[in-house]
Protein backbone atom coordinates (compact mmCIF):
# COMPACT_ATOMS: atom_id res chain seq x y z
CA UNK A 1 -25.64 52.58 -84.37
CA UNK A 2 -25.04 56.66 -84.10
CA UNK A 3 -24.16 56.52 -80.39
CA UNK A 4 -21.59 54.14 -78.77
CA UNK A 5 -20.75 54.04 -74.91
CA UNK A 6 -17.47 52.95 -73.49
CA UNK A 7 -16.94 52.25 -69.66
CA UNK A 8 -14.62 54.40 -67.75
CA UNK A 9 -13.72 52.76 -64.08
CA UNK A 10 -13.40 54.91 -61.51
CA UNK A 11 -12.92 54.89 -57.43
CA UNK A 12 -12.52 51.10 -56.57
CA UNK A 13 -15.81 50.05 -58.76
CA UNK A 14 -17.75 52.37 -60.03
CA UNK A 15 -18.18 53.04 -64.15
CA UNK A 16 -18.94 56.36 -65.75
CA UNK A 17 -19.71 56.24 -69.30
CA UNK A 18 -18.20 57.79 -72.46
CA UNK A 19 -20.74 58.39 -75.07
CA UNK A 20 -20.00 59.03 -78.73
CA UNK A 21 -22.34 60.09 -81.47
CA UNK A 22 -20.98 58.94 -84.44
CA UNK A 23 -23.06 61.45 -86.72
CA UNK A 24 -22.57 64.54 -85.16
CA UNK A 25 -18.96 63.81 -83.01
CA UNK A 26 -20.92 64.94 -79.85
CA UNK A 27 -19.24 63.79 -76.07
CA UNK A 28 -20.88 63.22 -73.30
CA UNK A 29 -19.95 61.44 -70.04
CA UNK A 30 -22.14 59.59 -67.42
CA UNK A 31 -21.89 60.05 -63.79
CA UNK A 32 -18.11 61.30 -63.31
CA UNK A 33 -17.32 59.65 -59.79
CA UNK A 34 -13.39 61.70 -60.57
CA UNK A 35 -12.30 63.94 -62.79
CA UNK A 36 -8.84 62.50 -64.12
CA UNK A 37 -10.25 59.33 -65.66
CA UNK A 38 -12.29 61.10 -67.83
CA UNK A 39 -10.15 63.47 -68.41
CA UNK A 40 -7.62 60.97 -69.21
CA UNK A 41 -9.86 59.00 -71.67
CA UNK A 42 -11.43 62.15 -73.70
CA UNK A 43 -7.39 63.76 -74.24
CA UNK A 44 -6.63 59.60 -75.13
CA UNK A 45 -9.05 59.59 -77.47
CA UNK A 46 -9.11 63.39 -78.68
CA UNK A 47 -12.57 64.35 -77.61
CA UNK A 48 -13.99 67.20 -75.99
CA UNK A 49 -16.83 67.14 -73.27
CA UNK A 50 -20.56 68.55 -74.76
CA UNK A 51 -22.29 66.87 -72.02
CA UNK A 52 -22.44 65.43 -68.50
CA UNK A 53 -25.46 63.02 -67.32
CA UNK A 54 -26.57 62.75 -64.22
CA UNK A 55 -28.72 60.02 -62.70
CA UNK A 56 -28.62 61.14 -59.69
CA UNK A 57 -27.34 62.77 -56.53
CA UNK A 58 -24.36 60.53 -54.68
CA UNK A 59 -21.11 61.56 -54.83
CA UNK A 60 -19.49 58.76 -56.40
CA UNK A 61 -21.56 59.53 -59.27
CA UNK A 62 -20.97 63.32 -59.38
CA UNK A 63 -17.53 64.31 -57.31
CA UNK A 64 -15.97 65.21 -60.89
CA UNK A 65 -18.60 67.28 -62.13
CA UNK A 66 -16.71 70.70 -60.91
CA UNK A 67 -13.52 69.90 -62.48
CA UNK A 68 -15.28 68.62 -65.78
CA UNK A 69 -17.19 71.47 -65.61
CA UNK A 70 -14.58 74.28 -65.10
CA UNK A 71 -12.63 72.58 -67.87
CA UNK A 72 -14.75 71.82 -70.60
CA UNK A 73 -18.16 73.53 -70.07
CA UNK A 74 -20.31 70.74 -70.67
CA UNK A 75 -24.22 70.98 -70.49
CA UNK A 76 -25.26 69.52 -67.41
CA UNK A 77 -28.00 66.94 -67.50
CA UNK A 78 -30.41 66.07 -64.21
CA UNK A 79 -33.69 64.98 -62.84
CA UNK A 80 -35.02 68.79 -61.62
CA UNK A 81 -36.99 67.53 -59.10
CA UNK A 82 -33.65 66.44 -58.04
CA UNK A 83 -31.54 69.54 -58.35
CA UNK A 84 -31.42 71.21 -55.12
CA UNK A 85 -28.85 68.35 -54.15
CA UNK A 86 -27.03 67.45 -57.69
CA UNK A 87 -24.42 70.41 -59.41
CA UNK A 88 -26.05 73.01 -60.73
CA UNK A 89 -28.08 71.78 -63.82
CA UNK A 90 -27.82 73.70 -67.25
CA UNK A 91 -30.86 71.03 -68.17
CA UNK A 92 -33.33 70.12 -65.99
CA UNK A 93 -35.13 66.97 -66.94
CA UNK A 94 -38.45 64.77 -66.41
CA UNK A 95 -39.90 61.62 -67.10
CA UNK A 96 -40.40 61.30 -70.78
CA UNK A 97 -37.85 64.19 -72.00
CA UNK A 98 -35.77 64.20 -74.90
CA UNK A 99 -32.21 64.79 -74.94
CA UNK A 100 -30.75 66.07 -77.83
CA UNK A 101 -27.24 64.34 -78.22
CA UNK A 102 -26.23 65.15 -81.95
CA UNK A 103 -27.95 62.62 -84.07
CA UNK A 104 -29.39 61.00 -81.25
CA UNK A 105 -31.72 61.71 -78.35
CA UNK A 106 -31.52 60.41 -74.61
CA UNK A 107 -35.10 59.44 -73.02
CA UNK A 108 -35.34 60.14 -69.77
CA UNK A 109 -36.90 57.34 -67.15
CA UNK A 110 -37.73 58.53 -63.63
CA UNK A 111 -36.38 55.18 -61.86
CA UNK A 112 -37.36 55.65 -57.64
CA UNK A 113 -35.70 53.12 -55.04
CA UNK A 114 -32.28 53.68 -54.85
CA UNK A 115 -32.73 57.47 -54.44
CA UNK A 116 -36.41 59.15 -54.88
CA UNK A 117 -34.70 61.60 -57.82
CA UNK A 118 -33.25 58.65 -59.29
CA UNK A 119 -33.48 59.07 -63.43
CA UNK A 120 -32.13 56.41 -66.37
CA UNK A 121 -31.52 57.58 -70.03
CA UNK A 122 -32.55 55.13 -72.70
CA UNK A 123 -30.67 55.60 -76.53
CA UNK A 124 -32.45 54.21 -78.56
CA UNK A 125 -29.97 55.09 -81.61
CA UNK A 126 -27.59 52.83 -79.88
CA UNK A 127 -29.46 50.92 -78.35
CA UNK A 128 -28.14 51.45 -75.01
CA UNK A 129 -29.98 51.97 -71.08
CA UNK A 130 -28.07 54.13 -68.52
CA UNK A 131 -30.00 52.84 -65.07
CA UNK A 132 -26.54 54.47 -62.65
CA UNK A 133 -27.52 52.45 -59.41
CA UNK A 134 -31.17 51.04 -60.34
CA UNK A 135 -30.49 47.74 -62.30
CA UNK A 136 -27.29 46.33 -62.00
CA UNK A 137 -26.34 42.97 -63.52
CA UNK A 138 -27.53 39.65 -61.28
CA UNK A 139 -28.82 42.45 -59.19
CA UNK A 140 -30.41 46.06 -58.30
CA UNK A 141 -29.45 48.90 -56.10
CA UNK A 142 -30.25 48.95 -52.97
CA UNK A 143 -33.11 50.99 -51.37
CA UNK A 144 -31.52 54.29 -49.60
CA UNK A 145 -34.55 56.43 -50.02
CA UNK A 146 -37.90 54.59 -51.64
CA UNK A 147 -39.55 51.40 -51.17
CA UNK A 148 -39.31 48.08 -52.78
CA UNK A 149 -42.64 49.01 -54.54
CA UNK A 150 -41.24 51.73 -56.18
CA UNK A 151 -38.23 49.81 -57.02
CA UNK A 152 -39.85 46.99 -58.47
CA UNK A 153 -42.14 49.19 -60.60
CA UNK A 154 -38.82 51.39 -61.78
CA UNK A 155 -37.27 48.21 -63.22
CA UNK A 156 -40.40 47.42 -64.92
CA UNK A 157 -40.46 50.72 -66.62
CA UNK A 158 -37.96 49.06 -68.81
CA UNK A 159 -39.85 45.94 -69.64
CA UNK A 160 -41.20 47.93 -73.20
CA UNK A 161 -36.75 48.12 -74.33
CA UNK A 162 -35.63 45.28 -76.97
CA UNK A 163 -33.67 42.44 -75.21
CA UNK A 164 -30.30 43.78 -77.24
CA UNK A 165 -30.19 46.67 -75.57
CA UNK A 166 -27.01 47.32 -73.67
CA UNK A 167 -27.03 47.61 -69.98
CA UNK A 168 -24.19 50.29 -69.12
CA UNK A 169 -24.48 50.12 -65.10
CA UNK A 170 -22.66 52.11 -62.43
CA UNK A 171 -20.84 49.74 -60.64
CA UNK A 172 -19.28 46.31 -61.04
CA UNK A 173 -20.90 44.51 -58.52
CA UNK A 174 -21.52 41.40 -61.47
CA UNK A 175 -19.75 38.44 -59.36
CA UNK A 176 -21.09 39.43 -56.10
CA UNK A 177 -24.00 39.76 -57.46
CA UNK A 178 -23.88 35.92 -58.87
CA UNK A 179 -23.31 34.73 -55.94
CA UNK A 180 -26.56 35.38 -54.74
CA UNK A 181 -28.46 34.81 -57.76
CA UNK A 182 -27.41 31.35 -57.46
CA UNK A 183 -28.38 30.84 -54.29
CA UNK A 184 -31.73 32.17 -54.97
CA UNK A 185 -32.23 30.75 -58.63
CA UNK A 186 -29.50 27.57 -58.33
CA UNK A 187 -31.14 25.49 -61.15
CA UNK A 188 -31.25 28.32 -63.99
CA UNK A 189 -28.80 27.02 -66.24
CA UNK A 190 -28.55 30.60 -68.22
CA UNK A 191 -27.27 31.90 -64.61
CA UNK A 192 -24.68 29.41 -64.25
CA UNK A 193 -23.81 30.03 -67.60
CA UNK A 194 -23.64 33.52 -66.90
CA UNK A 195 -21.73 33.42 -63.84
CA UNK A 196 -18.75 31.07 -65.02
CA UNK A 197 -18.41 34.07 -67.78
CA UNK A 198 -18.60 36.77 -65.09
CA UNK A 199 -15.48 34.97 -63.09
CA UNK A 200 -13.50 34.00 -65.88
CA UNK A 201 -14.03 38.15 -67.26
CA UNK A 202 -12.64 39.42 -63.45
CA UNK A 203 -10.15 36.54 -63.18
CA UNK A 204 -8.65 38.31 -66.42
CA UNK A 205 -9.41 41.83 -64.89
CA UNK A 206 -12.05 42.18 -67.42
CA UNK A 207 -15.37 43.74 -67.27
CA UNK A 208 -18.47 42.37 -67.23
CA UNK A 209 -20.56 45.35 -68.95
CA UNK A 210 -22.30 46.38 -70.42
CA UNK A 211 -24.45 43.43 -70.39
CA UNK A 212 -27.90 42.83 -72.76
CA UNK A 213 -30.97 43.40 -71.13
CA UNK A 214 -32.10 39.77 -72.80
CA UNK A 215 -29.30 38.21 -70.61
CA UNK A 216 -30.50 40.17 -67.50
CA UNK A 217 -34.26 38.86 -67.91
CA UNK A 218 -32.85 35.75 -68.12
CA UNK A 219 -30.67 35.57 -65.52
CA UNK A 220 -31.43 38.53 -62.69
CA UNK A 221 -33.85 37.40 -59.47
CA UNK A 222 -35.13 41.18 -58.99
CA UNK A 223 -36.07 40.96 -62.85
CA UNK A 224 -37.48 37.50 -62.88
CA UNK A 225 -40.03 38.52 -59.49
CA UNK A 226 -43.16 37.38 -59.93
CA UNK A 227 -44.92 40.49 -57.94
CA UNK A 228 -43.49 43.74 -55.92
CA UNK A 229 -43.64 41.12 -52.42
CA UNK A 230 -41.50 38.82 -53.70
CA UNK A 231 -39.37 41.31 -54.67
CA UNK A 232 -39.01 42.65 -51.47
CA UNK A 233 -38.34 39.32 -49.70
CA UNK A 234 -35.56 39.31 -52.43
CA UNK A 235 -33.87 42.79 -51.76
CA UNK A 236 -34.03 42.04 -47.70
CA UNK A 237 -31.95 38.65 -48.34
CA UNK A 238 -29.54 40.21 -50.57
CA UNK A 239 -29.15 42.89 -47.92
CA UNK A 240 -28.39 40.10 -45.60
CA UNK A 241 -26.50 37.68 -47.85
């Protein structure tokens, strides 16, 4: 695989992701909650920056851009419907763009729930999804701007990726996340399978991503709902779980 991602925590438990193209030695980083981690793990590693990737506008997923930005002069990637609240964009992107990232290219999926300008990249020369807040694993993000329709048809748009594909998610919200899942799914014995893993990785301060997209299907409620209702009975429970 040309392109590799590496998690990067940040703030109390977020991730921004350190991509590699292994063809062309092209950097990028996704949503930079800070500056100094990254800039501690590209000097670590002896990398420069190429490109940051934006999926969308919160500031724990763009508060280092500036810094990044003044330091490296990366090409900033973003939704453009999007930009009149995310830094300023050097590459403004839609549904169904290509990225070029060295060898590799980054597809762009417009993902609405969490945010209305939310966006995921898909490598596909990797083999790896970038949803930020949309899917995390055992669970989804929750629904600041759009509706649980829109939600439930952004996670589908990812029903045509191969089950190996890596899930590199935002935040590590995996054994929280369990929790419920087992509450709402308690005989699934791929979830309790799952979930032992998850608390034996974060009893060894381990993380729990990426995670395979296989595993999620298997194992996630707001994956496994039947129809966009059920799916919404599902996000207001976990909302008051």
């Amino acid at each position: 695989m040309a392109v590799t991602a590496r998690a990067i925590p940040m703030l109390s438990d977020n991730y921004s992701w350190l991509l590699t193209d292994s063809v062309s030695g092209k950097v990028g980083i996704v949503d930079p909650a800070e500056a100094a981690p990254a800039i501690a793990a590209l000097e670590t590693a002896g990398l420069g920056l190429d490109f940051i990737f934006l999926t969308h506008h919160h500031n724990d997923h763009t508060d280092g851009v500036p810094e990044l930005v003044a330091r490296y002069q990366p090409v900033v990637v973003g939704n453009q419907a999007d930009a009149h609240r995310l830094p300023k964009l050097d590459r403004p992107v839609y549904e169904g763009a290509l990225v070029d990232f060295g060898g590799a290219k980054l597809r762009v999926i417009e993902v609405p729930g969490h945010t209305l300008g939310h966006i995921a990249y898909y490598i596909a020369d990797g083999g790896i999804l970038l949803p930020g807040d949309t899917l995390f694993s055992l669970g989804c993000g929750r629904l600041f701007e759009g509706s649980a329709a829109q939600m439930y048809a952004s996670l589908h748009k990812f029903d045509d990726l191969p089950d190996e594909t890596l899930v590199c998610c935002g935040h590590e919200y995996t054994e929280s996340n369990a929790k419920f899942a087992l509450a709402m799914d308690p005989e699934n014995t791929a979830l309790q399978a799952r979930a032992a893993e998850v608390k034996a990785l974060r009893a060894a301060g381990q993380p729990t991503l990426p995670v395979t997209l296989g595993m999620e299907r298997a194992t996630n409620p707001f994956l496994r709902a039947p129809d966009a209702e059920a799916f919404a009975k599902l996000r207001t429970a976990k909302d008051n779980f």
